[in-house]
Protein backbone atom coordinates (compact mmCIF):
# COMPACT_ATOMS: atom_id res chain seq x y z
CA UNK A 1 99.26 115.55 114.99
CA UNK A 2 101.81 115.50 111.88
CA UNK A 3 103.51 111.92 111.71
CA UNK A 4 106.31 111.75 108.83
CA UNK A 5 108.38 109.07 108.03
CA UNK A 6 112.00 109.54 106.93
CA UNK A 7 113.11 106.01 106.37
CA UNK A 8 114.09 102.79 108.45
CA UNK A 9 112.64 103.32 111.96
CA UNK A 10 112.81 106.99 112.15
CA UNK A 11 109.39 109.10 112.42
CA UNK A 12 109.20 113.15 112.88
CA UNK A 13 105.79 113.17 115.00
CA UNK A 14 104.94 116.89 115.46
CA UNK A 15 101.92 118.31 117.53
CA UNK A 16 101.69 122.15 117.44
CA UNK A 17 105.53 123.33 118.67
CA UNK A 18 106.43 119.64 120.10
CA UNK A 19 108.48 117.52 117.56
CA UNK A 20 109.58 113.74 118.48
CA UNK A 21 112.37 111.89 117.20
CA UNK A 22 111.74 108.34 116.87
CA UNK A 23 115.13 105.89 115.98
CA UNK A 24 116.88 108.49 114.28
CA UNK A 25 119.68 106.87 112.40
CA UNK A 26 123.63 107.56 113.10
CA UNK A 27 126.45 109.17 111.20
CA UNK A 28 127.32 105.71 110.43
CA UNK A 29 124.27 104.20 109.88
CA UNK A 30 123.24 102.82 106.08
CA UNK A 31 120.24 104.45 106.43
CA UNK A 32 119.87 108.17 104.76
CA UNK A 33 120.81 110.95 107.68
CA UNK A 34 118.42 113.14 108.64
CA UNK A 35 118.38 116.25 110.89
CA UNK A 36 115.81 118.49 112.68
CA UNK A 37 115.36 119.78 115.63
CA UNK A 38 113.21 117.79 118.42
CA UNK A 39 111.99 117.71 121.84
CA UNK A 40 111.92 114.47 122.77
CA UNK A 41 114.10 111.21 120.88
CA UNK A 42 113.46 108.34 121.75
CA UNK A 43 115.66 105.37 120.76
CA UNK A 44 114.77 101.59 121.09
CA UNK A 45 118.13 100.32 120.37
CA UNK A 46 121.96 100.99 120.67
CA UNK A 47 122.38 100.63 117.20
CA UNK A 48 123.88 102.67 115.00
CA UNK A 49 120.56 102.50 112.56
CA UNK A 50 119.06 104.00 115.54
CA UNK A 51 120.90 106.07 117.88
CA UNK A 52 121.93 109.30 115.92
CA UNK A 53 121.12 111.52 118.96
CA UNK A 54 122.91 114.04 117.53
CA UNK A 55 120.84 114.68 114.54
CA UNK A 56 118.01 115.31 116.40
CA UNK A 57 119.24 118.32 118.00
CA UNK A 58 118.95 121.70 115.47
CA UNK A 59 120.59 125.23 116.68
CA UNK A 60 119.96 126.05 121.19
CA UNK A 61 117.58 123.20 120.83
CA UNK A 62 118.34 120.50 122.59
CA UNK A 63 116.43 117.17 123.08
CA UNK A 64 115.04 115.37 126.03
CA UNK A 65 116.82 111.94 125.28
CA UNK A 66 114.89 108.43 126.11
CA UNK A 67 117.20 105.59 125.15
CA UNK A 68 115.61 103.06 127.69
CA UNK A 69 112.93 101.35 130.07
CA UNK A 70 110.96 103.33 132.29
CA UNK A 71 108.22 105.49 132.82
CA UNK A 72 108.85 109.36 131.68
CA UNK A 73 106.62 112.90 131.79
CA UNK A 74 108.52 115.53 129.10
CA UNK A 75 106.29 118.45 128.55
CA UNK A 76 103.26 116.79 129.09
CA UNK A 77 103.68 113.82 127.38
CA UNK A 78 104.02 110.28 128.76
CA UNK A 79 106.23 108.04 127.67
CA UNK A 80 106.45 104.19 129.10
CA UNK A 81 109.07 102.19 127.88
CA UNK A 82 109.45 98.33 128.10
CA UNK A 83 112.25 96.07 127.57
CA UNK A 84 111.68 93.36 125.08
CA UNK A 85 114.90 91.45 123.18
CA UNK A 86 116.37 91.59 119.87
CA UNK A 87 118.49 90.45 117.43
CA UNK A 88 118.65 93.05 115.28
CA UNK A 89 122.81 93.56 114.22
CA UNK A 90 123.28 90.00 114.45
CA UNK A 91 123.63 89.63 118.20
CA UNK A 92 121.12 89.65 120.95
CA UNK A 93 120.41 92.72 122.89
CA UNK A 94 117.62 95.09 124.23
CA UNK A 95 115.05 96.82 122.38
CA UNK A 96 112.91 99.15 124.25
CA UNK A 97 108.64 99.38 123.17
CA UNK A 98 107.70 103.19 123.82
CA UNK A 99 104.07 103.97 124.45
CA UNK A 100 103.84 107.33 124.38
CA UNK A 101 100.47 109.43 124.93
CA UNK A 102 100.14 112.91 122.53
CA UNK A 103 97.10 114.59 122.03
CA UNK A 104 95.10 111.95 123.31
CA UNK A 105 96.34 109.10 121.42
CA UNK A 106 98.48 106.20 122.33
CA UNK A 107 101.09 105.96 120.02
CA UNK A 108 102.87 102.22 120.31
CA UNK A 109 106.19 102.36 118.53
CA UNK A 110 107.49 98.32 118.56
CA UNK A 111 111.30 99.27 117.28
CA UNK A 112 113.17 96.35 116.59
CA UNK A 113 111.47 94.06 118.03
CA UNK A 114 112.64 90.40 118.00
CA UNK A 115 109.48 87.96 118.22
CA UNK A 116 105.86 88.14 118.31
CA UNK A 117 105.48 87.36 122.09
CA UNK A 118 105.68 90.55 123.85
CA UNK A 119 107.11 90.39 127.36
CA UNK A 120 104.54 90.32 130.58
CA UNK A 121 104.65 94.09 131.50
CA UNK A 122 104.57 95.42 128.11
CA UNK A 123 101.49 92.74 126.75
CA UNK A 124 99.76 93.71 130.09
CA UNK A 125 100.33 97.61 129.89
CA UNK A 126 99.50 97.72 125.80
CA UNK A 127 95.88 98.16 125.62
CA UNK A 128 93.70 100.67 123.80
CA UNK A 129 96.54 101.58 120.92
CA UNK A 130 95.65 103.92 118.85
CA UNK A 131 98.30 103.80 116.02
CA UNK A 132 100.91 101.18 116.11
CA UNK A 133 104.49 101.47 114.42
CA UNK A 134 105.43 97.65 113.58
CA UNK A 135 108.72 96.76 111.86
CA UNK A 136 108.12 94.42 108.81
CA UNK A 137 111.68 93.30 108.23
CA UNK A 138 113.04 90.60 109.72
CA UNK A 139 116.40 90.12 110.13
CA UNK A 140 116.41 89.47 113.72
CA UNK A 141 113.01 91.57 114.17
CA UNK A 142 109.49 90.79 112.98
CA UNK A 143 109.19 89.32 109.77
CA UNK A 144 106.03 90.96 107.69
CA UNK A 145 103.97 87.39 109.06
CA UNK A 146 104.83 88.09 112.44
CA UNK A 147 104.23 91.66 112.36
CA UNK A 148 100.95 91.10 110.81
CA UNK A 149 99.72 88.70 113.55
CA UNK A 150 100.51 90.67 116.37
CA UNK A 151 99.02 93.57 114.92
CA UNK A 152 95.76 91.46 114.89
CA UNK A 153 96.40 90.59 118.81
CA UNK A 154 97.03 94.26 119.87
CA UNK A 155 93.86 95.38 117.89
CA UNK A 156 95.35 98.47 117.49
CA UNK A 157 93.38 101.26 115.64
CA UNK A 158 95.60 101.94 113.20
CA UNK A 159 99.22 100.64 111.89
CA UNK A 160 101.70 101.92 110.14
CA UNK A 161 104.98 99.42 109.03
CA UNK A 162 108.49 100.21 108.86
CA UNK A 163 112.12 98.94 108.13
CA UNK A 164 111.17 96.64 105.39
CA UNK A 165 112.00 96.44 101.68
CA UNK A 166 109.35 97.07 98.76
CA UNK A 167 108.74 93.28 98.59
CA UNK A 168 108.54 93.00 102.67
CA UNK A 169 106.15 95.60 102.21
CA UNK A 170 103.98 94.09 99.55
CA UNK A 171 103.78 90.30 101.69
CA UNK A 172 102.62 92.47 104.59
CA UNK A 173 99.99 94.27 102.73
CA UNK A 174 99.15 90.82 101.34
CA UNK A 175 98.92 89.19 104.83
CA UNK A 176 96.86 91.84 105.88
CA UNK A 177 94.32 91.76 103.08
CA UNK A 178 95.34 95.48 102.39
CA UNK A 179 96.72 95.42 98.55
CA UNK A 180 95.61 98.13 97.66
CA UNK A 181 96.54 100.28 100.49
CA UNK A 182 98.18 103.54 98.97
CA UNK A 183 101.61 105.28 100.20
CA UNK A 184 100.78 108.77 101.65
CA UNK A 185 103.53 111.72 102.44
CA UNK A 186 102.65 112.01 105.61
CA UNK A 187 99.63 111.34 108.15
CA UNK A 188 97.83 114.12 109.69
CA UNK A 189 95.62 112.97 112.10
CA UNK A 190 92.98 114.09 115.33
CA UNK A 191 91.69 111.32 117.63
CA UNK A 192 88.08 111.67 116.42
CA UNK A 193 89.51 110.48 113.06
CA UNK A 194 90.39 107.20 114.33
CA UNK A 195 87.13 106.52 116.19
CA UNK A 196 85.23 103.31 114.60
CA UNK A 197 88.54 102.11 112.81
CA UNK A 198 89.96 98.70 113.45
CA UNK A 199 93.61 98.03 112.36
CA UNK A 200 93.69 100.24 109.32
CA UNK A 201 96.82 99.83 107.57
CA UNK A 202 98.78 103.26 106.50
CA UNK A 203 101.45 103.40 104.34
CA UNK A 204 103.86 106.26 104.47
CA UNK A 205 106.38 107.06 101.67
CA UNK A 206 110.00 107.84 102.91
């Protein structure tokens, strides 16, 4: 598994031919456009940071779209999403958590999540994470303080933060006890590479 990160909340995940979307931003987002073709997008918000459908579809290929709650099977991947609130844009709304399993690994992708307490069925169904994708932001989502401490309740194997500014980013690595963590392009990883590990931080570059 391939896991880029292009900025904001978007991710490129890639696993032989299968490519997911995560967040891609909109035409009229602030955040740099991107476009390549996917299999799968999944989008936690409608918000125009977040819902650029449309730039996740390249050529005949067109995306299975997830923009919600519920439980999903796309090409034999699972995909659980749970609805958790936000404030993300300045007003309250919905802002789905996506667990999705991929070669073996639980990828838990927290969007824009809004506070540290995770609803009942998605703090019941989160167990075992592998890699966790925790904004760092604020702004009406985790703050780098709250996103640290729930990373230490989820126990996740490894987490990677997003949607936060060079000084967000150097207050969570601070919180974390991870200073000296260095950014990577990209994260190619198996799931015997993240036996033993216990919330590793991983910084990509955008």
């Amino acid at each position: 598994m391939v896991i880029s990160y292009l900025g904001g909340q978007c991710f490129k995940v890639s696993h032989g031919d299968l490519t997911i979307a995560y967040n891609p931003p909109g035409k009229n987002s602030s955040f740099k456009g991107v476009k390549f073709g996917s299999d799968i997008v999944l989008s936690a918000q409608n918000h125009e940071d977040f819902n650029g459908i449309e730039n996740a579809s390249f050529g005949e290929r067109a995306p299975f779209v997830i923009e919600g709650p519920g439980e999903y099977e796309i090409k034999g991947v699972q995909v659980r999403g749970f609805a958790s609130d936000t404030s993300y844009g300045g007003k309250k709304s919905i802002n789905t958590i996506y667990s999705v399993t991929l070669e073996g690994m639980n990828l838990c992708f927290l969007g824009a999540l809004g506070s540290a307490t995770l609803p009942p069925a998605a703090k019941e169904a989160l167990d075992d994470i592998d890699i966790l994708f925790v904004p760092i932001g604020g702004k009406g989502m985790l703050d780098y303080g709250e996103a640290e401490s729930l990373a230490v309740q989820l126990e996740p194997k490894a987490v990677i933060p997003m949607h936060g500014s060079p000084e967000n980013l150097k207050s969570f690595l601070k919180e974390a006890g991870a200073e000296g963590t260095k950014p990577q392009e990209k994260l190619t990883v198996k799931r015997k590479d993240l036996d033993g590990k216990e919330g590793e931080i991983i910084v990509l570059s955008s």
